[in-house]
N, C-alpha and C. Protein backbone atom coordinates (compact mmCIF):
# COMPACT_ATOMS: atom_id res chain seq x y z
N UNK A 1 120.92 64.01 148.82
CA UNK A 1 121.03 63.52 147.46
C UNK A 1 120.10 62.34 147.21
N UNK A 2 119.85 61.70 148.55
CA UNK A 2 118.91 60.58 148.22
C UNK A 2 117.87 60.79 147.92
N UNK A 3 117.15 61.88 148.08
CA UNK A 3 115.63 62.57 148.21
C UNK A 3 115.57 63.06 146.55
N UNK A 4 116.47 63.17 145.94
CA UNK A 4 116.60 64.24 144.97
C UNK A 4 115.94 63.59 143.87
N UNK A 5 114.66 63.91 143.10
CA UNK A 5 113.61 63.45 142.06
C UNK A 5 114.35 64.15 140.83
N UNK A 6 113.99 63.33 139.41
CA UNK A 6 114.44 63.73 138.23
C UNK A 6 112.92 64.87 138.15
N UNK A 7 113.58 65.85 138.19
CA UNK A 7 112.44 66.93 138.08
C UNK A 7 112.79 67.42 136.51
N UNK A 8 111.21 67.43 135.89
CA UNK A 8 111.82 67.90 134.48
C UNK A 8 111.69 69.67 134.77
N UNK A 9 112.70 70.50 134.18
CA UNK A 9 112.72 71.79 134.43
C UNK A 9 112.15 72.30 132.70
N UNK A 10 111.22 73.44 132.92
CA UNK A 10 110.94 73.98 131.47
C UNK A 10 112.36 74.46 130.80
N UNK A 11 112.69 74.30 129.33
CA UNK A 11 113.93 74.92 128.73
C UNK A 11 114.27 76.39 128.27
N UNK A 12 114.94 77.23 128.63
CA UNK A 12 115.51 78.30 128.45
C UNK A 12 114.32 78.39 126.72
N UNK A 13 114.30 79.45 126.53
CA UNK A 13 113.57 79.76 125.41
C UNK A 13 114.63 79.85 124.09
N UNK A 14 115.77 80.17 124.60
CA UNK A 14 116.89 79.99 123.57
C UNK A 14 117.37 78.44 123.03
N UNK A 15 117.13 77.51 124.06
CA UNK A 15 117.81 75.74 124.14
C UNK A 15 116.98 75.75 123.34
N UNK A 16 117.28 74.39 122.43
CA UNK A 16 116.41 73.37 121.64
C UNK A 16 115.96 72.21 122.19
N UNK A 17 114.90 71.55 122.15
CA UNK A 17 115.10 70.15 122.94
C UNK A 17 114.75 69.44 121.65
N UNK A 18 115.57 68.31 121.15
CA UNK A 18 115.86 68.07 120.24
C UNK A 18 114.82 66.65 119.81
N UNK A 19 114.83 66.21 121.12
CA UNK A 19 113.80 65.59 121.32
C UNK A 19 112.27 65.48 120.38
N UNK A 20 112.08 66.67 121.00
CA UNK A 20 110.40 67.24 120.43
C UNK A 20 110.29 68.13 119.00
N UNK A 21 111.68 67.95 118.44
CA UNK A 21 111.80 69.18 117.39
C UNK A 21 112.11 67.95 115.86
N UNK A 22 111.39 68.27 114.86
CA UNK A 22 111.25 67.48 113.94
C UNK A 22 111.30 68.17 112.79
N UNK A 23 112.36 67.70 111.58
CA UNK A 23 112.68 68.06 111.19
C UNK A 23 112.20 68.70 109.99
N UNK A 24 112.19 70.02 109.35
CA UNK A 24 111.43 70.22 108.28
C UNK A 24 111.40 70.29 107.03
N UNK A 25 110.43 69.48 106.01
CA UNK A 25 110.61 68.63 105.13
C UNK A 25 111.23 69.75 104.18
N UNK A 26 112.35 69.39 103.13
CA UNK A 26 113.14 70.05 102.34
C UNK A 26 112.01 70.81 101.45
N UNK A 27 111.54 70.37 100.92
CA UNK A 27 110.19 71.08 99.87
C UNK A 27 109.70 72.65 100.49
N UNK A 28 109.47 72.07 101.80
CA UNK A 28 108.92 73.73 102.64
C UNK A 28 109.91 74.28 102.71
N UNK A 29 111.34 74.07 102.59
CA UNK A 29 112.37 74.82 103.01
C UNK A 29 112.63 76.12 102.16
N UNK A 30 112.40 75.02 100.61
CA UNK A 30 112.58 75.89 99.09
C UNK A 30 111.68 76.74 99.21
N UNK A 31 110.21 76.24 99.43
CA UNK A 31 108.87 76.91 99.29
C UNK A 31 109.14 78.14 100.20
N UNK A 32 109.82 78.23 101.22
CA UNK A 32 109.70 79.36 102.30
C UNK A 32 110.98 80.41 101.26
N UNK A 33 111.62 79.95 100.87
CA UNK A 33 112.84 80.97 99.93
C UNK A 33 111.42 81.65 98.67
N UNK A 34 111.29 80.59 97.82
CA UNK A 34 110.66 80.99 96.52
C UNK A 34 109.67 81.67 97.27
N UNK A 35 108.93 81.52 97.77
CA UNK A 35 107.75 82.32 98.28
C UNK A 35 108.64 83.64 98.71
N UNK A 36 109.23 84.03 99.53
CA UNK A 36 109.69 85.37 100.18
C UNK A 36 110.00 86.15 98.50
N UNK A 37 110.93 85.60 97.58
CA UNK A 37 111.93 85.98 96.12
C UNK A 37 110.14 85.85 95.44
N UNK A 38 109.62 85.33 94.92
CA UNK A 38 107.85 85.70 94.82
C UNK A 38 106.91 86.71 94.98
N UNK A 39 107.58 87.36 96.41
CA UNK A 39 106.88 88.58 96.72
C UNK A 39 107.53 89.95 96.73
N UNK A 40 108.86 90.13 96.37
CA UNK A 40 109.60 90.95 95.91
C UNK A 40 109.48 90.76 94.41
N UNK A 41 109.42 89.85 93.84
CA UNK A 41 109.35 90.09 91.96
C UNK A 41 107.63 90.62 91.82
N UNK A 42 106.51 90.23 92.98
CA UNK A 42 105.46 90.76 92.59
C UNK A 42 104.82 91.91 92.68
N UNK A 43 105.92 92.33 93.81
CA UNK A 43 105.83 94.15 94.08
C UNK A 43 106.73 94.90 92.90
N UNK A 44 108.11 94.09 92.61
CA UNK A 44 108.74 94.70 91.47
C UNK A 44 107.72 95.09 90.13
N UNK A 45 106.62 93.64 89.76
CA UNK A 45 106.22 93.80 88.58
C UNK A 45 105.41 95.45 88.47
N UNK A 46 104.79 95.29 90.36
CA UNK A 46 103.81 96.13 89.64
C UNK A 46 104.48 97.60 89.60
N UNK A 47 105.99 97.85 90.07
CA UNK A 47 106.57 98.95 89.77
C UNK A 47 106.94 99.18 88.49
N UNK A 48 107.45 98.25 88.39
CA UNK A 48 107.92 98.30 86.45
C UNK A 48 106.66 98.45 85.33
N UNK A 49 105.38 98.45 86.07
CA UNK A 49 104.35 98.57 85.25
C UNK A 49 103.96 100.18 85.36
N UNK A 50 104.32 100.41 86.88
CA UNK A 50 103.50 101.91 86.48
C UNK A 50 104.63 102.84 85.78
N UNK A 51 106.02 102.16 85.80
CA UNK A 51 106.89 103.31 85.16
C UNK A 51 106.99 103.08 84.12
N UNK A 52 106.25 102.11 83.30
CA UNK A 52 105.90 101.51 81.73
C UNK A 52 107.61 100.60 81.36
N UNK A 53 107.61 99.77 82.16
CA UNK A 53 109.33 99.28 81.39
C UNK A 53 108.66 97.87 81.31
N UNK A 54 109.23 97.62 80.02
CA UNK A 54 108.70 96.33 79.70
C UNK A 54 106.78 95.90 79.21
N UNK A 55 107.40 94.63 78.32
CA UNK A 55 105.45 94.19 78.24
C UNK A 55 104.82 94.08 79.24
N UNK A 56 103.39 93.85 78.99
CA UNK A 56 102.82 93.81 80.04
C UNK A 56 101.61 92.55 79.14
N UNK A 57 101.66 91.25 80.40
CA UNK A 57 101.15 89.71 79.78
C UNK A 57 100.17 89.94 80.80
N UNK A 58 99.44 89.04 80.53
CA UNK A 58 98.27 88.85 81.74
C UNK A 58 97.66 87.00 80.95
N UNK A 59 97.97 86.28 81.36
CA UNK A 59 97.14 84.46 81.14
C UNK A 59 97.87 84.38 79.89
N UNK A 60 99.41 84.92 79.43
CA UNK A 60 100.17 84.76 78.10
C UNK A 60 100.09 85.48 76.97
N UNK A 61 98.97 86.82 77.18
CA UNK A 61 98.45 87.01 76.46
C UNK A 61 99.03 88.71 76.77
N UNK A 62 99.24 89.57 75.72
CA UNK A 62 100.18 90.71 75.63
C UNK A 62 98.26 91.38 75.83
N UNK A 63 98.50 92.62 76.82
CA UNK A 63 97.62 93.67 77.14
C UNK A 63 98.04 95.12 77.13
N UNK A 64 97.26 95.86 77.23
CA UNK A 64 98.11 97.26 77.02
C UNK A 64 98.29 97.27 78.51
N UNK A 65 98.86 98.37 79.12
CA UNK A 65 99.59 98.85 80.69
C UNK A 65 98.22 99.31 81.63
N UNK A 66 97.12 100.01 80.69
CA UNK A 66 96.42 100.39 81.46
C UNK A 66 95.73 99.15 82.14
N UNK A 67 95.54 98.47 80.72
CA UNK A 67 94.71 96.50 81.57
C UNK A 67 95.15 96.02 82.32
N UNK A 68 96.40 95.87 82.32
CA UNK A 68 97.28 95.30 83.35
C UNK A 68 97.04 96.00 85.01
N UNK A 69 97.17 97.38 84.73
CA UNK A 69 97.49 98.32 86.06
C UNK A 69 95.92 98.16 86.56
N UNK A 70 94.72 97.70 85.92
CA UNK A 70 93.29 97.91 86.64
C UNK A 70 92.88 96.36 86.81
N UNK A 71 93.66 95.47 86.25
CA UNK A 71 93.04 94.40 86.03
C UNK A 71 94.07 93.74 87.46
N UNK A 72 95.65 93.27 87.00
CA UNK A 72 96.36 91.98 87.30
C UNK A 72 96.59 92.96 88.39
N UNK A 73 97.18 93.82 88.53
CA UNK A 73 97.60 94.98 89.52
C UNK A 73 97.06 94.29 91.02
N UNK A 74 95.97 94.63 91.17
CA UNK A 74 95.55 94.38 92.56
C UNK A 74 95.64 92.84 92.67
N UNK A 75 95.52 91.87 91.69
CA UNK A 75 95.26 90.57 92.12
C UNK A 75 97.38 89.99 92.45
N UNK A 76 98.22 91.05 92.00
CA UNK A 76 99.27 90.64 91.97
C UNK A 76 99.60 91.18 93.15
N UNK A 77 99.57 92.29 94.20
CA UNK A 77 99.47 92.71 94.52
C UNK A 77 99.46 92.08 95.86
N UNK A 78 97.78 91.32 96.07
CA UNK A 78 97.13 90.52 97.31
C UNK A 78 97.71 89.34 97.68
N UNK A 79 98.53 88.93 96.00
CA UNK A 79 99.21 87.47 96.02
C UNK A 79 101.03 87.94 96.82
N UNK A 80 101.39 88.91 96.22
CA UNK A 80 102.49 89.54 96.88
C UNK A 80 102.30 89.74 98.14
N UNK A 81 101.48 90.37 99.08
CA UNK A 81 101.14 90.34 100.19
C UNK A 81 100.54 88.74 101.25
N UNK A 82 100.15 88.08 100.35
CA UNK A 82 100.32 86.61 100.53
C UNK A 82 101.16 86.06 100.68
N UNK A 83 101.72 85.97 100.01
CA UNK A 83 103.89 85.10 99.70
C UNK A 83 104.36 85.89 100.59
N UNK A 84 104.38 87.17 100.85
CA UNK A 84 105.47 87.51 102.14
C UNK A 84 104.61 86.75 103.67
N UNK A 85 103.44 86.44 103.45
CA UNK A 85 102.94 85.75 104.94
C UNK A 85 103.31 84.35 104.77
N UNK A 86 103.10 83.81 104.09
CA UNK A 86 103.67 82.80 103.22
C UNK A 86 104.80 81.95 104.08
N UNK A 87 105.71 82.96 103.61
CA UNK A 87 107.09 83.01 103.21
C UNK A 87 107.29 83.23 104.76
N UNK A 88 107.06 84.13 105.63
CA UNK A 88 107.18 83.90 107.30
C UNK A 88 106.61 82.69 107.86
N UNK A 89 105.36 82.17 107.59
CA UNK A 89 104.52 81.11 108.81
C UNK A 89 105.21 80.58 108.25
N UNK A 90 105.62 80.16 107.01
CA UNK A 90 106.73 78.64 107.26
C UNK A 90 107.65 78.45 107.57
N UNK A 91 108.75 80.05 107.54
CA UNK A 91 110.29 80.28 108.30
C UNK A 91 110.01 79.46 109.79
N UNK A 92 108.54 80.64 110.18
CA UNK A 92 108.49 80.35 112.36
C UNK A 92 107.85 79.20 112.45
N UNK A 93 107.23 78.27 110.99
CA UNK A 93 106.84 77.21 111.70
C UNK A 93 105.20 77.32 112.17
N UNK A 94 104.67 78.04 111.30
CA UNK A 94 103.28 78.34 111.71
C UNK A 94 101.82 77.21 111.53
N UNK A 95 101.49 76.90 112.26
CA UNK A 95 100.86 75.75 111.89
C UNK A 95 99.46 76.07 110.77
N UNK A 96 99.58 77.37 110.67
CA UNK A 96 98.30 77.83 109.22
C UNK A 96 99.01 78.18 108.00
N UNK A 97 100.20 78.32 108.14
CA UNK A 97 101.01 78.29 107.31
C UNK A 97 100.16 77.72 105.75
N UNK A 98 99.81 76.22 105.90
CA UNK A 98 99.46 75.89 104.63
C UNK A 98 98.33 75.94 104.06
N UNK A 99 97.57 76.84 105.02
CA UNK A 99 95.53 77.46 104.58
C UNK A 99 96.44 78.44 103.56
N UNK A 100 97.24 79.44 104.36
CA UNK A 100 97.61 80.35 103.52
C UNK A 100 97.89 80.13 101.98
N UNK A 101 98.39 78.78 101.95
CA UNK A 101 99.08 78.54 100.94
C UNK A 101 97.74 78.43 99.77
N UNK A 102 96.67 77.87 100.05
CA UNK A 102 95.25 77.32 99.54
C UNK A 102 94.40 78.88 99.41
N UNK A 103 94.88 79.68 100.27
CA UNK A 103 94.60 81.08 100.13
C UNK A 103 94.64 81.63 98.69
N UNK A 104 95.56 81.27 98.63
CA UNK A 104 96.45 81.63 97.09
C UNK A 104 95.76 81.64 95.84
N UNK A 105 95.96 79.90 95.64
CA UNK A 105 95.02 79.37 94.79
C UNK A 105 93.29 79.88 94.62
N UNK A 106 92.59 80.00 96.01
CA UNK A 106 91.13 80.20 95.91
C UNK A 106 91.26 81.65 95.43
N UNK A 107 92.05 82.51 95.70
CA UNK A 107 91.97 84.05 95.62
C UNK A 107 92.25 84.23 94.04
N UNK A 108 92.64 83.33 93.47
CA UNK A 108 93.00 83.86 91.79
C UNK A 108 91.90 83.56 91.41
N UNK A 109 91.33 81.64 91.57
CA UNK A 109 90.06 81.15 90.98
C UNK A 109 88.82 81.96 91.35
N UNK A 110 88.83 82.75 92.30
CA UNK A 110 87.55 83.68 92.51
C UNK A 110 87.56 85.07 91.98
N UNK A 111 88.60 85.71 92.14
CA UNK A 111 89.12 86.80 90.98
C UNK A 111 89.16 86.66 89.75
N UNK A 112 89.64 85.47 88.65
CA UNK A 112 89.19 85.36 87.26
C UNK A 112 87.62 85.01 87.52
N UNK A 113 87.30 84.85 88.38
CA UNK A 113 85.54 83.93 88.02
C UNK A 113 84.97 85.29 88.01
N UNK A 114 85.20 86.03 89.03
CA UNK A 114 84.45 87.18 89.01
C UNK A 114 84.54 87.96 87.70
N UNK A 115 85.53 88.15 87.70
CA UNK A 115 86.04 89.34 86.37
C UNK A 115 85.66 88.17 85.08
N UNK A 116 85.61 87.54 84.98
CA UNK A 116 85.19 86.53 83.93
C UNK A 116 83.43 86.95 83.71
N UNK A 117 82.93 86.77 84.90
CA UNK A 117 81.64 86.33 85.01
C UNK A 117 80.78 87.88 84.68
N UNK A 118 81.75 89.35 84.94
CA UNK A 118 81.42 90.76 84.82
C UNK A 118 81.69 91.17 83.41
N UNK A 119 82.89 89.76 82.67
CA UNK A 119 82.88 90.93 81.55
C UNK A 119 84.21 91.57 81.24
N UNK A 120 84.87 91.75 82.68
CA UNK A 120 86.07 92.40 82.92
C UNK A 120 87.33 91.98 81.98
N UNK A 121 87.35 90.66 81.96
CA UNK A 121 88.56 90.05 81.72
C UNK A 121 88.23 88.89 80.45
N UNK A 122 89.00 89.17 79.36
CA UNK A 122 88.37 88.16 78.41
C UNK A 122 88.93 86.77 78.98
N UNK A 123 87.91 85.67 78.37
CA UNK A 123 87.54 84.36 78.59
C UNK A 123 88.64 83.52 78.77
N UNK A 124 89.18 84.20 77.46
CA UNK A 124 90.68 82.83 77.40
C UNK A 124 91.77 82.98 78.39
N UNK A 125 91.95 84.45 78.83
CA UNK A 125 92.83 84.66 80.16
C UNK A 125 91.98 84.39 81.67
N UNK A 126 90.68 84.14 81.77
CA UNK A 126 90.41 83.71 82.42
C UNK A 126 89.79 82.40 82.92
N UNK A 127 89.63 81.57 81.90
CA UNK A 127 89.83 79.89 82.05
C UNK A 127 91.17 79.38 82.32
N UNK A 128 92.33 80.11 81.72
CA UNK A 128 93.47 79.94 82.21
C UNK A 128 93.65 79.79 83.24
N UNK A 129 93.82 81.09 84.07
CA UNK A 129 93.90 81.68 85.03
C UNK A 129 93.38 80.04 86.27
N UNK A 130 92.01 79.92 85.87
CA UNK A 130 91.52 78.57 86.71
C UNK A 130 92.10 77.48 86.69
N UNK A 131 92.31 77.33 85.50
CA UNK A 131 92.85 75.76 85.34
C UNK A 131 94.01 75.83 85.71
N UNK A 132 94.84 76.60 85.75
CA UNK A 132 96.25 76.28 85.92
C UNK A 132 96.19 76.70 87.78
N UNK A 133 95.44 77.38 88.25
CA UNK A 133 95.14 77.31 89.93
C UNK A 133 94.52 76.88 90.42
N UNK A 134 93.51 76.03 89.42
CA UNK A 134 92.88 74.42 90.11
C UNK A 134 94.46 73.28 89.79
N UNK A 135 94.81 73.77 89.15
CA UNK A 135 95.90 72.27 88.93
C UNK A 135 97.13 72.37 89.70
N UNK A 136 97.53 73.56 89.95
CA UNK A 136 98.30 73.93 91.06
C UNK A 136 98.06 74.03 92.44
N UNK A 137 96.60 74.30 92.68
CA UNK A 137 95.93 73.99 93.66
C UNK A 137 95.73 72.94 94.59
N UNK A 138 95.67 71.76 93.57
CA UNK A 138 95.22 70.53 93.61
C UNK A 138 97.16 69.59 94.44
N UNK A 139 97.36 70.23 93.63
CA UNK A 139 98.74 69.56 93.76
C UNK A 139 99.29 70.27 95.04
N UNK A 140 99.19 71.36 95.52
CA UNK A 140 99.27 71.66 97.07
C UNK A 140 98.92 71.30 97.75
N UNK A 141 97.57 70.84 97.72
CA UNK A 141 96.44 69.95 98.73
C UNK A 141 97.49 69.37 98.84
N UNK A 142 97.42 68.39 97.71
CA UNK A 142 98.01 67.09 97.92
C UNK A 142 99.24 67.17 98.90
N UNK A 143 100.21 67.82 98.72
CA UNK A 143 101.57 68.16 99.30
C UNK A 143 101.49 68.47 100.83
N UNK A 144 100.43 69.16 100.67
CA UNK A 144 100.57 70.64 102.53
C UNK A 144 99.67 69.09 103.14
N UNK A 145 98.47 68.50 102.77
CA UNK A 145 97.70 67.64 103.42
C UNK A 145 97.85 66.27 103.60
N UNK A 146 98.33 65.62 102.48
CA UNK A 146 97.80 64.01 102.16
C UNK A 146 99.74 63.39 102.38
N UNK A 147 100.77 64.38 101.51
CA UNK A 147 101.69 63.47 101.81
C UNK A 147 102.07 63.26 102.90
N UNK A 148 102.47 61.93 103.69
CA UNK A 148 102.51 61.86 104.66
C UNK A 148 103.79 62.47 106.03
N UNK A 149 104.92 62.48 105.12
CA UNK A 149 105.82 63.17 105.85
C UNK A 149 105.50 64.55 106.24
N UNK A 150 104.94 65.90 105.13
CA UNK A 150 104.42 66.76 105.57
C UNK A 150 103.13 67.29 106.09
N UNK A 151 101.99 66.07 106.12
CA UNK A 151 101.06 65.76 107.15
C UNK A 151 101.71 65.35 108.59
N UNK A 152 102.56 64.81 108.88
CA UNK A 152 103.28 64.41 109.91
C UNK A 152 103.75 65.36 110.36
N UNK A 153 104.06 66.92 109.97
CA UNK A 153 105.30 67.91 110.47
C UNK A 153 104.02 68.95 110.99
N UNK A 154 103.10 68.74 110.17
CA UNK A 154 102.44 69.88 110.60
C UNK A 154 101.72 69.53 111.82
N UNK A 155 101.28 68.13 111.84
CA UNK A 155 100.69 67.71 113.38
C UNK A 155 101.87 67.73 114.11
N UNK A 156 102.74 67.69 113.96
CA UNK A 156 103.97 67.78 115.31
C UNK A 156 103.83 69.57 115.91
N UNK A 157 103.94 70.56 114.15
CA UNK A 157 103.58 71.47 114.84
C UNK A 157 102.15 72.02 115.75
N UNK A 158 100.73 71.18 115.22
CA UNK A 158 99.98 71.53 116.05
C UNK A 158 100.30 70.78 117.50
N UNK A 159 100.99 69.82 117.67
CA UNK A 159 100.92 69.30 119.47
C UNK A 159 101.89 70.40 120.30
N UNK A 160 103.13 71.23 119.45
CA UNK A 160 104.03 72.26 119.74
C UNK A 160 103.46 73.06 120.77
C-alpha cells in the first residue's frame, strides 16, 4: 500500500468527469430545439407546396406555386438539410457546429445574389432576402464568436 501512486485511470465512456465538462450556454440549448422544429416545418413547407395547400410567399411577397416550387424550393430545402446538421453538432457538441450556422446565412446571400444578378428573382425579394441574412448573420457572428461565454464553450470544446 505504501508503493501505491495516484494513477489517473482513463473514464468509462459512459462516466462524466465533471471536472472537464462545461456547461452549455442556454441560447444553444433553444437554438439546438428551434433548429431541429426548423427543419421539419422546412420539409413540411415544401410538401404543402407541391400538394398546393395554402399561399405560397417568397421575401413577403405572394407568388404563384410554380415560383415558389423552382425558385424557394431548393433554397428551402438546403436550409432544411442544414438545420437538421445544425440541430445535431450542437445536441453532440460539435465544435463546427457554428461554421454551420454562418453556412446558413452565406447560402441565402449567395442564392438571392445569384438569382438576383440572372434575372431569376425580382429585386425587392431579393435585397430582402440579403439584408435580413446580413443582419441575422451579423448577429450570429456576434453570438457563435465574440460573446464571451459562448467563445469560451466552444474552445473548451476544441481542447475536448
Amino acid at each position: 500500500m505504501a508503493f501505491r501512486q495516484n494513477i489517473r485511470r482513463p473514464l468509462a465512456p459512459w462516466t462524466t468527469n465533471s471536472t472537464h465538462q462545461m456547461k452549455q450556454p442556454f441560447a444553444i440549448r433553444i437554438l439546438t430545439w428551434f433548429s431541429g422544429f426548423a427543419s421539419i416545418g422546412m420539409f413540411l413547407s415544401i410538401l404543402l407546396a407541391v400538394m398546393d395547400v395554402g399561399p405560397h410567399i417568397m421575401g413577403g411577397e405572394r407568388v404563384t406555386r410554380s415560383e415558389w416550387l423552382h425558385i424557394a424550393a431548393p433554397l428551402v430545402g438546403s436550409i432544411g438539410c442544414l438545420m437538421a446538421l445544425i440541430a445535431y453538432a450542437l445536441h453532440a457538441g460539435k465544435t463546427w457546429s457554428r461554421h454551420v450556422v454562418m453556412a446558413v446565412f452565406s447560402l441565402i446571400i449567395l442564392y438571392a445574389s445569384t438569382l438576383g444578378a440572372l434575372s431569376v428573382l425580382r429585386h425587392t425579394i431579393m435585397w430582402r432576402a440579403i439584408v435580413n441574412a446580413s443582419l441575422f448573420g451579423s448577429a450570429a457572428v456576434w453570438y457563435f464568436y465574440f460573446k464571451p461565454n459562448v467563445a469560451a464553450y466552444f474552445r473548451e470544446l476544441v481542447r475536448r
